[in-house]
Protein backbone atom coordinates (compact mmCIF):
# COMPACT_ATOMS: atom_id res chain seq x y z
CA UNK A 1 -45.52 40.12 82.89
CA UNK A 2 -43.53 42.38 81.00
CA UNK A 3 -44.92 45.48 78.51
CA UNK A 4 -43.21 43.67 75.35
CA UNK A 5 -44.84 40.25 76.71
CA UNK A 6 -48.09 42.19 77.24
CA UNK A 7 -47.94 43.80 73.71
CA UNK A 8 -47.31 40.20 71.81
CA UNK A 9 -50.48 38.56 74.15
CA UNK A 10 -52.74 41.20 73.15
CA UNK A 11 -52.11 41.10 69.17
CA UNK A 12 -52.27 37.35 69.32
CA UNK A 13 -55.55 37.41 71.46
CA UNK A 14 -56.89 39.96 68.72
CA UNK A 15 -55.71 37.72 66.05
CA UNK A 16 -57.67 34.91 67.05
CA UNK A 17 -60.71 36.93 67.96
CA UNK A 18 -60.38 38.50 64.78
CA UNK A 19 -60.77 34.90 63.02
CA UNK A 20 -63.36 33.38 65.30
CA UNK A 21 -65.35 36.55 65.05
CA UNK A 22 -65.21 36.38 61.25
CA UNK A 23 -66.19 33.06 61.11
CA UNK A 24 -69.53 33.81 63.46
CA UNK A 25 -69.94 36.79 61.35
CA UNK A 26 -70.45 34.76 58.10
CA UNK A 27 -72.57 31.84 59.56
CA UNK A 28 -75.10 34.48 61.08
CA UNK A 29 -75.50 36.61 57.56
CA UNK A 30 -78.71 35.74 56.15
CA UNK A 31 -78.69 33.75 52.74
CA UNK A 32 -79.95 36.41 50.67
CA UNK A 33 -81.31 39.84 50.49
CA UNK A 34 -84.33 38.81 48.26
CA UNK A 35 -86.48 39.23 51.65
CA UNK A 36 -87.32 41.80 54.37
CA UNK A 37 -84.31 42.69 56.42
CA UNK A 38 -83.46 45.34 59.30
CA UNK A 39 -81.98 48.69 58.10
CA UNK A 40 -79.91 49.90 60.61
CA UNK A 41 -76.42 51.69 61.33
CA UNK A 42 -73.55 49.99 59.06
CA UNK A 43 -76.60 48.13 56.86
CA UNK A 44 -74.20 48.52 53.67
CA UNK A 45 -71.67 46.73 55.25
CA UNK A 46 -73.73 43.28 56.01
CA UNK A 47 -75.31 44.02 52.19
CA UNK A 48 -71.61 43.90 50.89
CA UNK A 49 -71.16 40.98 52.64
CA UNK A 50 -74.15 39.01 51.79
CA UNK A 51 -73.49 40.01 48.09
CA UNK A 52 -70.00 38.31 48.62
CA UNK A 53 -70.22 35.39 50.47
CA UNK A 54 -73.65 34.40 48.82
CA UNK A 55 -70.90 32.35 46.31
CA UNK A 56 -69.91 29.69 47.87
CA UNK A 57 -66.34 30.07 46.85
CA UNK A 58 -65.88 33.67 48.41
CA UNK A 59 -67.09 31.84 51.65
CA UNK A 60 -65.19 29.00 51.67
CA UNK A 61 -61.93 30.93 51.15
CA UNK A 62 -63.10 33.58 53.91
CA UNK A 63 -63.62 31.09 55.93
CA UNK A 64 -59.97 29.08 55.53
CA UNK A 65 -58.45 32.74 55.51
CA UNK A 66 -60.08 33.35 58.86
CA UNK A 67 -58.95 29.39 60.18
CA UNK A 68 -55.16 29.95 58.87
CA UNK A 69 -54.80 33.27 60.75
CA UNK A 70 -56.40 31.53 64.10
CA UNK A 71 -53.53 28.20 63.92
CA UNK A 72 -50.84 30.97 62.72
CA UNK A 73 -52.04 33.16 65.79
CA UNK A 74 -52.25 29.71 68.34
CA UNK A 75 -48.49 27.96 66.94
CA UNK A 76 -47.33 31.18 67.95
CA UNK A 77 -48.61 31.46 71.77
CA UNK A 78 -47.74 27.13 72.08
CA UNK A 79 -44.59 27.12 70.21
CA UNK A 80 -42.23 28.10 73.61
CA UNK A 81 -44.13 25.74 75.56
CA UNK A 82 -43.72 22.55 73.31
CA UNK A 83 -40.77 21.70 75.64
CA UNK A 84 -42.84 22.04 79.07
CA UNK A 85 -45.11 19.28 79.17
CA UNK A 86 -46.61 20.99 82.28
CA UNK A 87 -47.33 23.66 80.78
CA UNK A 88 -49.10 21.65 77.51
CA UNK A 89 -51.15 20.09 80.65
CA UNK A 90 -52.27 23.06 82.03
CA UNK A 91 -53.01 24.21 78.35
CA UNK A 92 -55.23 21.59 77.46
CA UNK A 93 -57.53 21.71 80.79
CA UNK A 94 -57.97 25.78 80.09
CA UNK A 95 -58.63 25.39 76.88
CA UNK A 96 -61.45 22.97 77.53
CA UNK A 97 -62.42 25.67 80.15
CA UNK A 98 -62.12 28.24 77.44
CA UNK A 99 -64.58 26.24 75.36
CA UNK A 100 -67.67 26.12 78.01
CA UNK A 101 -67.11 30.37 78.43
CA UNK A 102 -67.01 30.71 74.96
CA UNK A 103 -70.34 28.46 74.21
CA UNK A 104 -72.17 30.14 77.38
CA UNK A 105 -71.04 33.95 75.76
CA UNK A 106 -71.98 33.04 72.59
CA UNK A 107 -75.49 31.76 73.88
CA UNK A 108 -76.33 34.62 75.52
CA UNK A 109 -74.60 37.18 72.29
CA UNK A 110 -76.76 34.91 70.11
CA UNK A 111 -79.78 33.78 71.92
CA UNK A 112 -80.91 36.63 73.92
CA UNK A 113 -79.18 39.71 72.90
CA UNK A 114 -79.70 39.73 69.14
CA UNK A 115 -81.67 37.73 67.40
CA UNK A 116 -80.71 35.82 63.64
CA UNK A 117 -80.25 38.04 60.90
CA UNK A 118 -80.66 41.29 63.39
CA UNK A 119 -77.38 43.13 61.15
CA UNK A 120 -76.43 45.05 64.21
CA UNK A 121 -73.39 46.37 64.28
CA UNK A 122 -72.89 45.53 67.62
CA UNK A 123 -73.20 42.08 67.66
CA UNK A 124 -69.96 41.26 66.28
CA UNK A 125 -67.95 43.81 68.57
CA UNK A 126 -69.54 41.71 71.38
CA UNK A 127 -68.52 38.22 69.69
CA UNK A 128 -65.46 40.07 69.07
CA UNK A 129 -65.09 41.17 72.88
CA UNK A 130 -65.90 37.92 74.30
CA UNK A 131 -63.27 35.82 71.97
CA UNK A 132 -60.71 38.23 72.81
CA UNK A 133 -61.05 38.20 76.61
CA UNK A 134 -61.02 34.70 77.42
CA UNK A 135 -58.18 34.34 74.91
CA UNK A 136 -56.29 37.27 76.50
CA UNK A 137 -56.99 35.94 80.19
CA UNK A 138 -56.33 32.39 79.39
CA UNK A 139 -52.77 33.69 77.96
CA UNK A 140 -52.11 35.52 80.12
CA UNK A 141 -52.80 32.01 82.72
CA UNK A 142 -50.36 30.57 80.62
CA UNK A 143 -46.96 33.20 80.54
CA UNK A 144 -47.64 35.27 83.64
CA UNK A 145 -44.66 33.94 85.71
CA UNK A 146 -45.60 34.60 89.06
CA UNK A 147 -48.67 36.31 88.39
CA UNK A 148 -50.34 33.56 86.33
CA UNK A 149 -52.77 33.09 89.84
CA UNK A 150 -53.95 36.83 89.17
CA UNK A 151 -55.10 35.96 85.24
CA UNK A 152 -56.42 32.67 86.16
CA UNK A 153 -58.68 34.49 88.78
CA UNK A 154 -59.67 37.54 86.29
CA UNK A 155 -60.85 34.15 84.21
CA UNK A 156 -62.70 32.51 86.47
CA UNK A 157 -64.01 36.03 87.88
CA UNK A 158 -64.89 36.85 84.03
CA UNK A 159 -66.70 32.60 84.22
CA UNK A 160 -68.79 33.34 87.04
CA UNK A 161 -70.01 36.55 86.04
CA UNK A 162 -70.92 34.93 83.09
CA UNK A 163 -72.66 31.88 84.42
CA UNK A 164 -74.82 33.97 87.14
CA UNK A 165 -76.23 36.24 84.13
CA UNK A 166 -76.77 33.29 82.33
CA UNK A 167 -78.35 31.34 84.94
CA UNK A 168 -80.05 34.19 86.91
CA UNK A 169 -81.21 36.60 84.47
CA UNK A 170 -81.35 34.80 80.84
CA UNK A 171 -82.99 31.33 82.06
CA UNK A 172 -79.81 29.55 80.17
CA UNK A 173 -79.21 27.47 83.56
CA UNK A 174 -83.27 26.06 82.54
CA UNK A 175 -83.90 22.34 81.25
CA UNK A 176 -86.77 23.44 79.11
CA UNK A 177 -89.33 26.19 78.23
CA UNK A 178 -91.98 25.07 80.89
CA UNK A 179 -89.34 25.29 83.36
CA UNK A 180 -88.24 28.94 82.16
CA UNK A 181 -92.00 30.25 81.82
CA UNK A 182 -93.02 28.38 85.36
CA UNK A 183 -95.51 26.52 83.81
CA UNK A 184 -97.10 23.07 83.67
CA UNK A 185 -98.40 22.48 80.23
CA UNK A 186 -101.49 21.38 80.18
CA UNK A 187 -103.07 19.64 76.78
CA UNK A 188 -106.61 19.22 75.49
CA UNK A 189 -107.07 16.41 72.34
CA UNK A 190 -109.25 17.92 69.35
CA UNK A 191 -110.54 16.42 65.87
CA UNK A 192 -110.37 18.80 63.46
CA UNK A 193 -112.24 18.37 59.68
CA UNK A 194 -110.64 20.10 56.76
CA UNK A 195 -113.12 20.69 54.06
CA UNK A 196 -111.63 20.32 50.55
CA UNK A 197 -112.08 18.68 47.34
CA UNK A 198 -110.28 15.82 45.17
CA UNK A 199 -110.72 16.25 41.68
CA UNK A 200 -113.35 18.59 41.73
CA UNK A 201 -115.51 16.44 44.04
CA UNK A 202 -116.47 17.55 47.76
CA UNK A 203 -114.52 15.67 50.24
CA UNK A 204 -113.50 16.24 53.78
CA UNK A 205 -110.60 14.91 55.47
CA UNK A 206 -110.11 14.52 59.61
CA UNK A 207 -107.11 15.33 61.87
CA UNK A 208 -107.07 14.52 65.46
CA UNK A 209 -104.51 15.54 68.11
CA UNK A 210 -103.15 16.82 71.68
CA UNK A 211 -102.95 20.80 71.07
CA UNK A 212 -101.45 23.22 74.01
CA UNK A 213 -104.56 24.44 76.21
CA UNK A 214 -104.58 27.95 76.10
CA UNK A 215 -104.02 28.42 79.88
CA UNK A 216 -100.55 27.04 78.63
CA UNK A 217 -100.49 29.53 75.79
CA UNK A 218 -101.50 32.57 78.37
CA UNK A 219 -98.26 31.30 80.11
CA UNK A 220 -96.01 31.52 77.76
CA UNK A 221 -97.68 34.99 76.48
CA UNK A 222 -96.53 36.27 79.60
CA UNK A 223 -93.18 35.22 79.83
CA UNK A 224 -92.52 36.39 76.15
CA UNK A 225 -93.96 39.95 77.56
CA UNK A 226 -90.63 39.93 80.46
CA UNK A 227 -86.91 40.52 79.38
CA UNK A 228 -85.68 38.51 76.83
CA UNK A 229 -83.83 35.70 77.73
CA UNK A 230 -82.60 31.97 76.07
CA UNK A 231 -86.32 30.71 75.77
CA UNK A 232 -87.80 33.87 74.18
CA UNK A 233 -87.45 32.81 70.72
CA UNK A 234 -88.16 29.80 71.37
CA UNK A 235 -91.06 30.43 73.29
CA UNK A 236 -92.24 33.07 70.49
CA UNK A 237 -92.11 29.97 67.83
CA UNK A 238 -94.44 27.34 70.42
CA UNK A 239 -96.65 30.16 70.13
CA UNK A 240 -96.94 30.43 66.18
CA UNK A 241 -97.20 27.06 66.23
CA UNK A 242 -99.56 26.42 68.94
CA UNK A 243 -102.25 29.28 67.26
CA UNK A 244 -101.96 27.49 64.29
CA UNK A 245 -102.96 24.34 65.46
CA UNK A 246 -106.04 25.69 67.46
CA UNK A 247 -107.02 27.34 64.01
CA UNK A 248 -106.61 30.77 66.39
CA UNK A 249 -106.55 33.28 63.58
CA UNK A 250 -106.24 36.60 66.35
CA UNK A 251 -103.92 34.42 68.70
CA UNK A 252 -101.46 33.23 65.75
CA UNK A 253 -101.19 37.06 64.25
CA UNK A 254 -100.92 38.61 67.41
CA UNK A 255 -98.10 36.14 68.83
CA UNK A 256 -96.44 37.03 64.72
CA UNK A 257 -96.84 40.66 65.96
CA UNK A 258 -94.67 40.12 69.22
CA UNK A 259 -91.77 38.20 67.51
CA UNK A 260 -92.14 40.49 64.72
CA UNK A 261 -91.15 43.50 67.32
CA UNK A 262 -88.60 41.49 69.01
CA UNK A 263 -87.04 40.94 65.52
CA UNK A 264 -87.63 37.41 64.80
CA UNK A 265 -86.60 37.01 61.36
CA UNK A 266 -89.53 33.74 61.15
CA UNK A 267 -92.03 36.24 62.30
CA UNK A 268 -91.63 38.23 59.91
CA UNK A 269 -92.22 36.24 56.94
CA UNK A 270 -95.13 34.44 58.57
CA UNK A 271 -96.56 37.60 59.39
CA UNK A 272 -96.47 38.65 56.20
CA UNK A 273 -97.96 35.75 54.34
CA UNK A 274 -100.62 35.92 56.81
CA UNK A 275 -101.66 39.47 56.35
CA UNK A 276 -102.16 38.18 52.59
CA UNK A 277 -104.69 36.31 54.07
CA UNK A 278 -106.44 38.51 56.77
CA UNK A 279 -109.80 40.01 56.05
CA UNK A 280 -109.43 43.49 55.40
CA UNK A 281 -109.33 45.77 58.25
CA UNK A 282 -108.04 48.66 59.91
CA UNK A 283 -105.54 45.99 62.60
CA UNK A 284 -103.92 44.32 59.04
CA UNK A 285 -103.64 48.31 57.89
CA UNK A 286 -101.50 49.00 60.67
CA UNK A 287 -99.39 45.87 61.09
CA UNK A 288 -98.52 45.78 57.20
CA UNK A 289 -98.01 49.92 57.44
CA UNK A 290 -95.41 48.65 60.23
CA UNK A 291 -94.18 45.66 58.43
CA UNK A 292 -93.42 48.13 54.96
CA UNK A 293 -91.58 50.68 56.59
CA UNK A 294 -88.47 51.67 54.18
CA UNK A 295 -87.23 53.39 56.78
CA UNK A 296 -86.42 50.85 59.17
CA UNK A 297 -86.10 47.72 56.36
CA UNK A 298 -85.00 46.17 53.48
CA UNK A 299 -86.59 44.80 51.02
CA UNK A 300 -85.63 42.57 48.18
CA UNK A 301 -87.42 41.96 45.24
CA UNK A 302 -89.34 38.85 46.76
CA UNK A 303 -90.50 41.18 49.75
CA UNK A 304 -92.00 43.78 47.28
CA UNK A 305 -93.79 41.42 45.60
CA UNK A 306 -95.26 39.59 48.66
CA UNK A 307 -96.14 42.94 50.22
CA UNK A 308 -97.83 43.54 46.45
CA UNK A 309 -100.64 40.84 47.22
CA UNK A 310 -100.56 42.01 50.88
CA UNK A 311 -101.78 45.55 49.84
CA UNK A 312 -103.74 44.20 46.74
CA UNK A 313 -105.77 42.27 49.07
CA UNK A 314 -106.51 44.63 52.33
CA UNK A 315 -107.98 46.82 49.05
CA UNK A 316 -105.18 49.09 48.92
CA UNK A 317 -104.79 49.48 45.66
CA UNK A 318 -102.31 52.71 45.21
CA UNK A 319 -100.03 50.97 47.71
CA UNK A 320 -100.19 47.50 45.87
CA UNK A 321 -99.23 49.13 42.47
CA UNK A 322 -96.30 50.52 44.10
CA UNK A 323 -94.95 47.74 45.89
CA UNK A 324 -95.56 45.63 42.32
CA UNK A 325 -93.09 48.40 40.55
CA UNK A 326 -90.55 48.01 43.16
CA UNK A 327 -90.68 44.11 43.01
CA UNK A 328 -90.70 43.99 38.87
CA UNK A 329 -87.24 46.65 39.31
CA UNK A 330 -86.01 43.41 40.68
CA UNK A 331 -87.52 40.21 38.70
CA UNK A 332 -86.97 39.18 35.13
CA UNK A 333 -89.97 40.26 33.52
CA UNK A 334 -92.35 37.27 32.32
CA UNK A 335 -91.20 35.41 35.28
CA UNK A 336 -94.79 35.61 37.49
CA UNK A 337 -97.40 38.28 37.28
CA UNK A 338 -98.40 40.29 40.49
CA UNK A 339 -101.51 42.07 40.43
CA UNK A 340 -101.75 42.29 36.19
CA UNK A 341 -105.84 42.14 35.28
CA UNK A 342 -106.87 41.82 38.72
CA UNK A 343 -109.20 45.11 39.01
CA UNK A 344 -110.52 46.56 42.57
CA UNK A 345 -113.35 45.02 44.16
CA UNK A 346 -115.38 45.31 47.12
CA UNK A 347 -114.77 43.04 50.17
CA UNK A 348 -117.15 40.04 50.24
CA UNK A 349 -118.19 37.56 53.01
CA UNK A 350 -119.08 34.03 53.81
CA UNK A 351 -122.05 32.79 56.00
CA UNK A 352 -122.86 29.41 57.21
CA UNK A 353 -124.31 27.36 59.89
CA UNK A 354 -123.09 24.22 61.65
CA UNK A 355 -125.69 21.73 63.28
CA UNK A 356 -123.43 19.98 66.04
CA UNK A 357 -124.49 19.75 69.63
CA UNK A 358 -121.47 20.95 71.31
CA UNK A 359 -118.89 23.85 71.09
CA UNK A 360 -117.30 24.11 67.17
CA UNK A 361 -114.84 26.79 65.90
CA UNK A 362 -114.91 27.16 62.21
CA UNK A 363 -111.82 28.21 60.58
CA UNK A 364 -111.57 29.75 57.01
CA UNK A 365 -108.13 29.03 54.62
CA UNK A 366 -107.16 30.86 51.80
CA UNK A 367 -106.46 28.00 49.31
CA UNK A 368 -102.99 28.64 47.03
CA UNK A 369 -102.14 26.37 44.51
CA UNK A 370 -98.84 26.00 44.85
CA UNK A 371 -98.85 22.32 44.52
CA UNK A 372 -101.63 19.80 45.58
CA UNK A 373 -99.80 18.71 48.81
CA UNK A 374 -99.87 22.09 49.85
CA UNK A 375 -103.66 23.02 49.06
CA UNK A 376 -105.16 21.63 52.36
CA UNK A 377 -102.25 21.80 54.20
CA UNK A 378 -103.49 24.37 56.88
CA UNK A 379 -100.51 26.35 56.92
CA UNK A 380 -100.73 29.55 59.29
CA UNK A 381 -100.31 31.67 56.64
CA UNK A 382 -103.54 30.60 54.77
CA UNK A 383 -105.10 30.90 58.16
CA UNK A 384 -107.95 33.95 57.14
CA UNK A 385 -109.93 33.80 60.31
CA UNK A 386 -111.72 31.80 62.56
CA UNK A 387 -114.55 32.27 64.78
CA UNK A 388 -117.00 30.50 67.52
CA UNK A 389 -120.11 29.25 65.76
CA UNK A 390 -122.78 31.09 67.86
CA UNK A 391 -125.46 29.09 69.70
CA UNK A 392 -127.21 28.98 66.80
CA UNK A 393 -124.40 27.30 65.12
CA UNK A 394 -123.91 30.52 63.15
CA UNK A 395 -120.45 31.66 61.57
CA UNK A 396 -119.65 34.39 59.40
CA UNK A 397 -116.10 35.88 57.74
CA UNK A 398 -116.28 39.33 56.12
CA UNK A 399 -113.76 41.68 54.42
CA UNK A 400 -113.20 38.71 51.86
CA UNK A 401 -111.50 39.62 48.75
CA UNK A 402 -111.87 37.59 45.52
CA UNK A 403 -110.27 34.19 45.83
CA UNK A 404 -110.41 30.17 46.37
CA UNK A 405 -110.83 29.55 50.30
CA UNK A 406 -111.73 26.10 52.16
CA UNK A 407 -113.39 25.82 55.71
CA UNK A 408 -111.59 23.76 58.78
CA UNK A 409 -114.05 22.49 61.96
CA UNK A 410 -112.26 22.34 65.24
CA UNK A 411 -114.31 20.30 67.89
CA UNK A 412 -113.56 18.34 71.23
CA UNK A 413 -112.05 14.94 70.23
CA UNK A 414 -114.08 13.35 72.87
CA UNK A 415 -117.36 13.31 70.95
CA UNK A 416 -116.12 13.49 67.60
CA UNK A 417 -115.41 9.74 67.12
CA UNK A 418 -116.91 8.43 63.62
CA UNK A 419 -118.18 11.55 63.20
CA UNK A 420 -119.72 11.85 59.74
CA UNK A 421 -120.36 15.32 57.26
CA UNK A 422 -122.86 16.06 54.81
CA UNK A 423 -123.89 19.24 53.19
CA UNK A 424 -120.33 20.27 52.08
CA UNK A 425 -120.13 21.41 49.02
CA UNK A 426 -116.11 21.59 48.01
CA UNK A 427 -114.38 24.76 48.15
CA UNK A 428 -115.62 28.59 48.54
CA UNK A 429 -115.04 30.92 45.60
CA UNK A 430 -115.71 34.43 46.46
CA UNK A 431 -115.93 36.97 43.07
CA UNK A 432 -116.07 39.97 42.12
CA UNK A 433 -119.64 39.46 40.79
CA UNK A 434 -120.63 37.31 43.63
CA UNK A 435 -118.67 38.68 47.11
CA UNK A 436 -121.04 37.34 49.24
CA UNK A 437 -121.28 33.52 49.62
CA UNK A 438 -124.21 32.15 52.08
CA UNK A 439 -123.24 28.07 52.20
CA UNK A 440 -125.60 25.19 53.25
CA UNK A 441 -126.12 23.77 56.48
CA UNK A 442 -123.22 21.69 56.90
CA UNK A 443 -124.33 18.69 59.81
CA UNK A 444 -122.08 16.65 61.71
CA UNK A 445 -123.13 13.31 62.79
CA UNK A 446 -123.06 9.97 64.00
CA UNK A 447 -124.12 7.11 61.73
């Protein structure tokens, strides 16, 4: 292959990286910057392009911009080898070639090396690298002359290489996560009742199902702890998940905790609704003092205010009226109220006793009215705490600030069926003027 011949492959391979890159560019910008985001090296750049592309014109013409430039960039490498069907043969089965390397790179660029909305810098080079390397390669397959067995083998070489990091060290190669994490997953059926009210009056509500046992979860724990690989995200967001469901308030913030420090973008916000939630504490101190560092984030109006009720209610109070400044910079003012008339207070608790003759974990929910569907819902980031009843059916939540909560019981489906409650008494309200809350015996039983 000639110099001049080299020259024209290599700006038509950059061409059409250039285009596919800018098209992966825009589909992995996050939708807005009204949340927490990483502040790293080049940050303005992926804030000037959020700003532009979050109207949907500007992205659609982007987009056809960066699809014209790929077909101008591809007519050009086909058009001298319209008249050799042969070669249009040999084109077609490398391009579907092509298409299996590209998807595996992009898996491993996407899945294991950065995660969504990690605005590195770096991740587009690599998208970048990969499109034009297989392009150049398979090009180079295509007008080599004589040497078209050398680029076919620096393509298949480039394949393999690939396919063995893939397989071998990223788990790609994997059918599921229990194959990845070397686990069998075990399951364990329990009946949980969610305490709440209907109209004012008491009523409880029961939920029964297969959760993950936890020497499943302890499984998966580990295999998040390794190198990241294909399943780690995924096997981050089983975790949340699987905490939430076994009303495992410690589990469910420290899994959040992980994926937040791997940079999952769902961790984060989870994390930080549930830190709204926790009981006041030095732990919440140090994860939110992690989650609100300026130095190392962004964070849009929306952010500042959630991080407002975050601090407001782990009784920082300095720190909350900041956070509410920074978020009112940012919202049209009437539109919602932060922290206005709520003064300090002193964290409360909640007592209470369960007569049941096996094993029950109780559960406490912050209750938020955003609509009535959503009041019992047992979100995990309503999830306050939860704790063993002792063995004398004893439970007790402290660092409480003022607020609306409900209780959830968690018990072994086995024994639970038409299983009856009495002794609730609707929601808990914890004030200022009453922060500590002792509740009735609430008794489980068996008509």
């Amino acid at each position: 292959m000639g110099r001049g011949v080299l020259s024209r492959e290599c700006l038509l391979s950059a061409a059409i990286a250039s285009g596919l890159a800018v098209q992966a560019f825009i589909e992995r910008l996050p939708r807005s910057l009204d949340f927490i985001l990483p502040r790293g090296p080049g940050f303005r750049l992926f804030e000037s392009a959020v700003e532009l592309f979050q109207a949907p014109a500007a992205r659609r013409v982007s987009q056809w911009g960066a699809i014209l430039l790929i077909a101008a960039a591809v007519f050009a490498a086909l058009a001298r080898w319209f008249a050799k069907p042969r070669t249009l043969i040999f084109a077609a089965a490398l391009a579907v070639f092509d298409f299996f390397i590209v998807r595996l790179g992009l898996d491993v660029i996407q899945n294991v090396w950065f995660m969504p909305e990690s605005l590195s810098l770096l991740e587009p080079l690599a998208v970048f690298v990969l499109y034009f390397l297989v392009v150049f390669l398979s090009l180079g397959a295509l007008s080599g002359g004589g040497q078209a067995w050398v680029w076919s083998a620096a393509l298949v070489g480039f394949a393999l290489a690939l396919f063995s990091a893939g397989r071998l060290r990223y788990d790609l190669g994997r059918r599921n996560l229990a194959e990845a994490a070397g686990i069998f997953p075990e399951a364990e059926e329990r009946t949980v009742l969610v305490l709440g009210e209907n109209g004012g009056v008491p009523e409880y509500w029961t939920r029964s199902g297969a959760l993950s046992s936890l020497g499943t979860l302890r499984g998966v724990e580990a295999y998040c702890a390794g190198r990241s690989t294909g399943y780690t995200r995924m096997a981050l967001r089983f975790l949340y998940d699987a905490y939430a469901r076994r009303l495992d308030a410690e589990g469910l913030r420290r899994a959040l905790w992980e994926g937040h420090l791997r940079g999952d973008p769902v961790a984060r916000v989870l994390l930080l609704g549930s830190l709204q939630a926790a009981p006041a504490g030095s732990r919440a101190a140090r994860m939110l003092g992690n989650l609100a560092d300026e130095e190392r984030f962004h964070f849009g109006p929306a952010a500042c205010a959630e991080l407002a009720k975050a601090y407001w209610r782990q009784g920082d109070f300095e720190r909350a009226s900041r956070w509410e400044k920074k978020a009112g910079s940012g919202i049209p003012a009437g539109l919602f109220s932060l922290l206005r008339g709520q003064d300090k207070f002193r964290p409360g608790a909640i007592l209470g006793r369960v007569r049941w003759k096996g094993p029950v974990r109780a559960a406490l929910f912050a209750r938020r009215y955003f609509s009535a569907r959503r009041s019992y819902s047992l979100a995990p980031e309503d999830l306050v705490d939860s704790v063993d009843v002792d063995s004398q059916g004893k439970f007790e939540f402290k660092g409480l600030p003022p607020g609306d909560y409900y209780l959830a019981l968690s018990l072994s489906a086995k024994d639970s069926r038409g299983l009856r409650l009495r002794g609730h008494k609707g929601d808990v309200r914890v004030t200022r003027d009453r922060p500590n809350v002792d509740l009735p015996a609430l008794e489980l039983y068996k008509p």
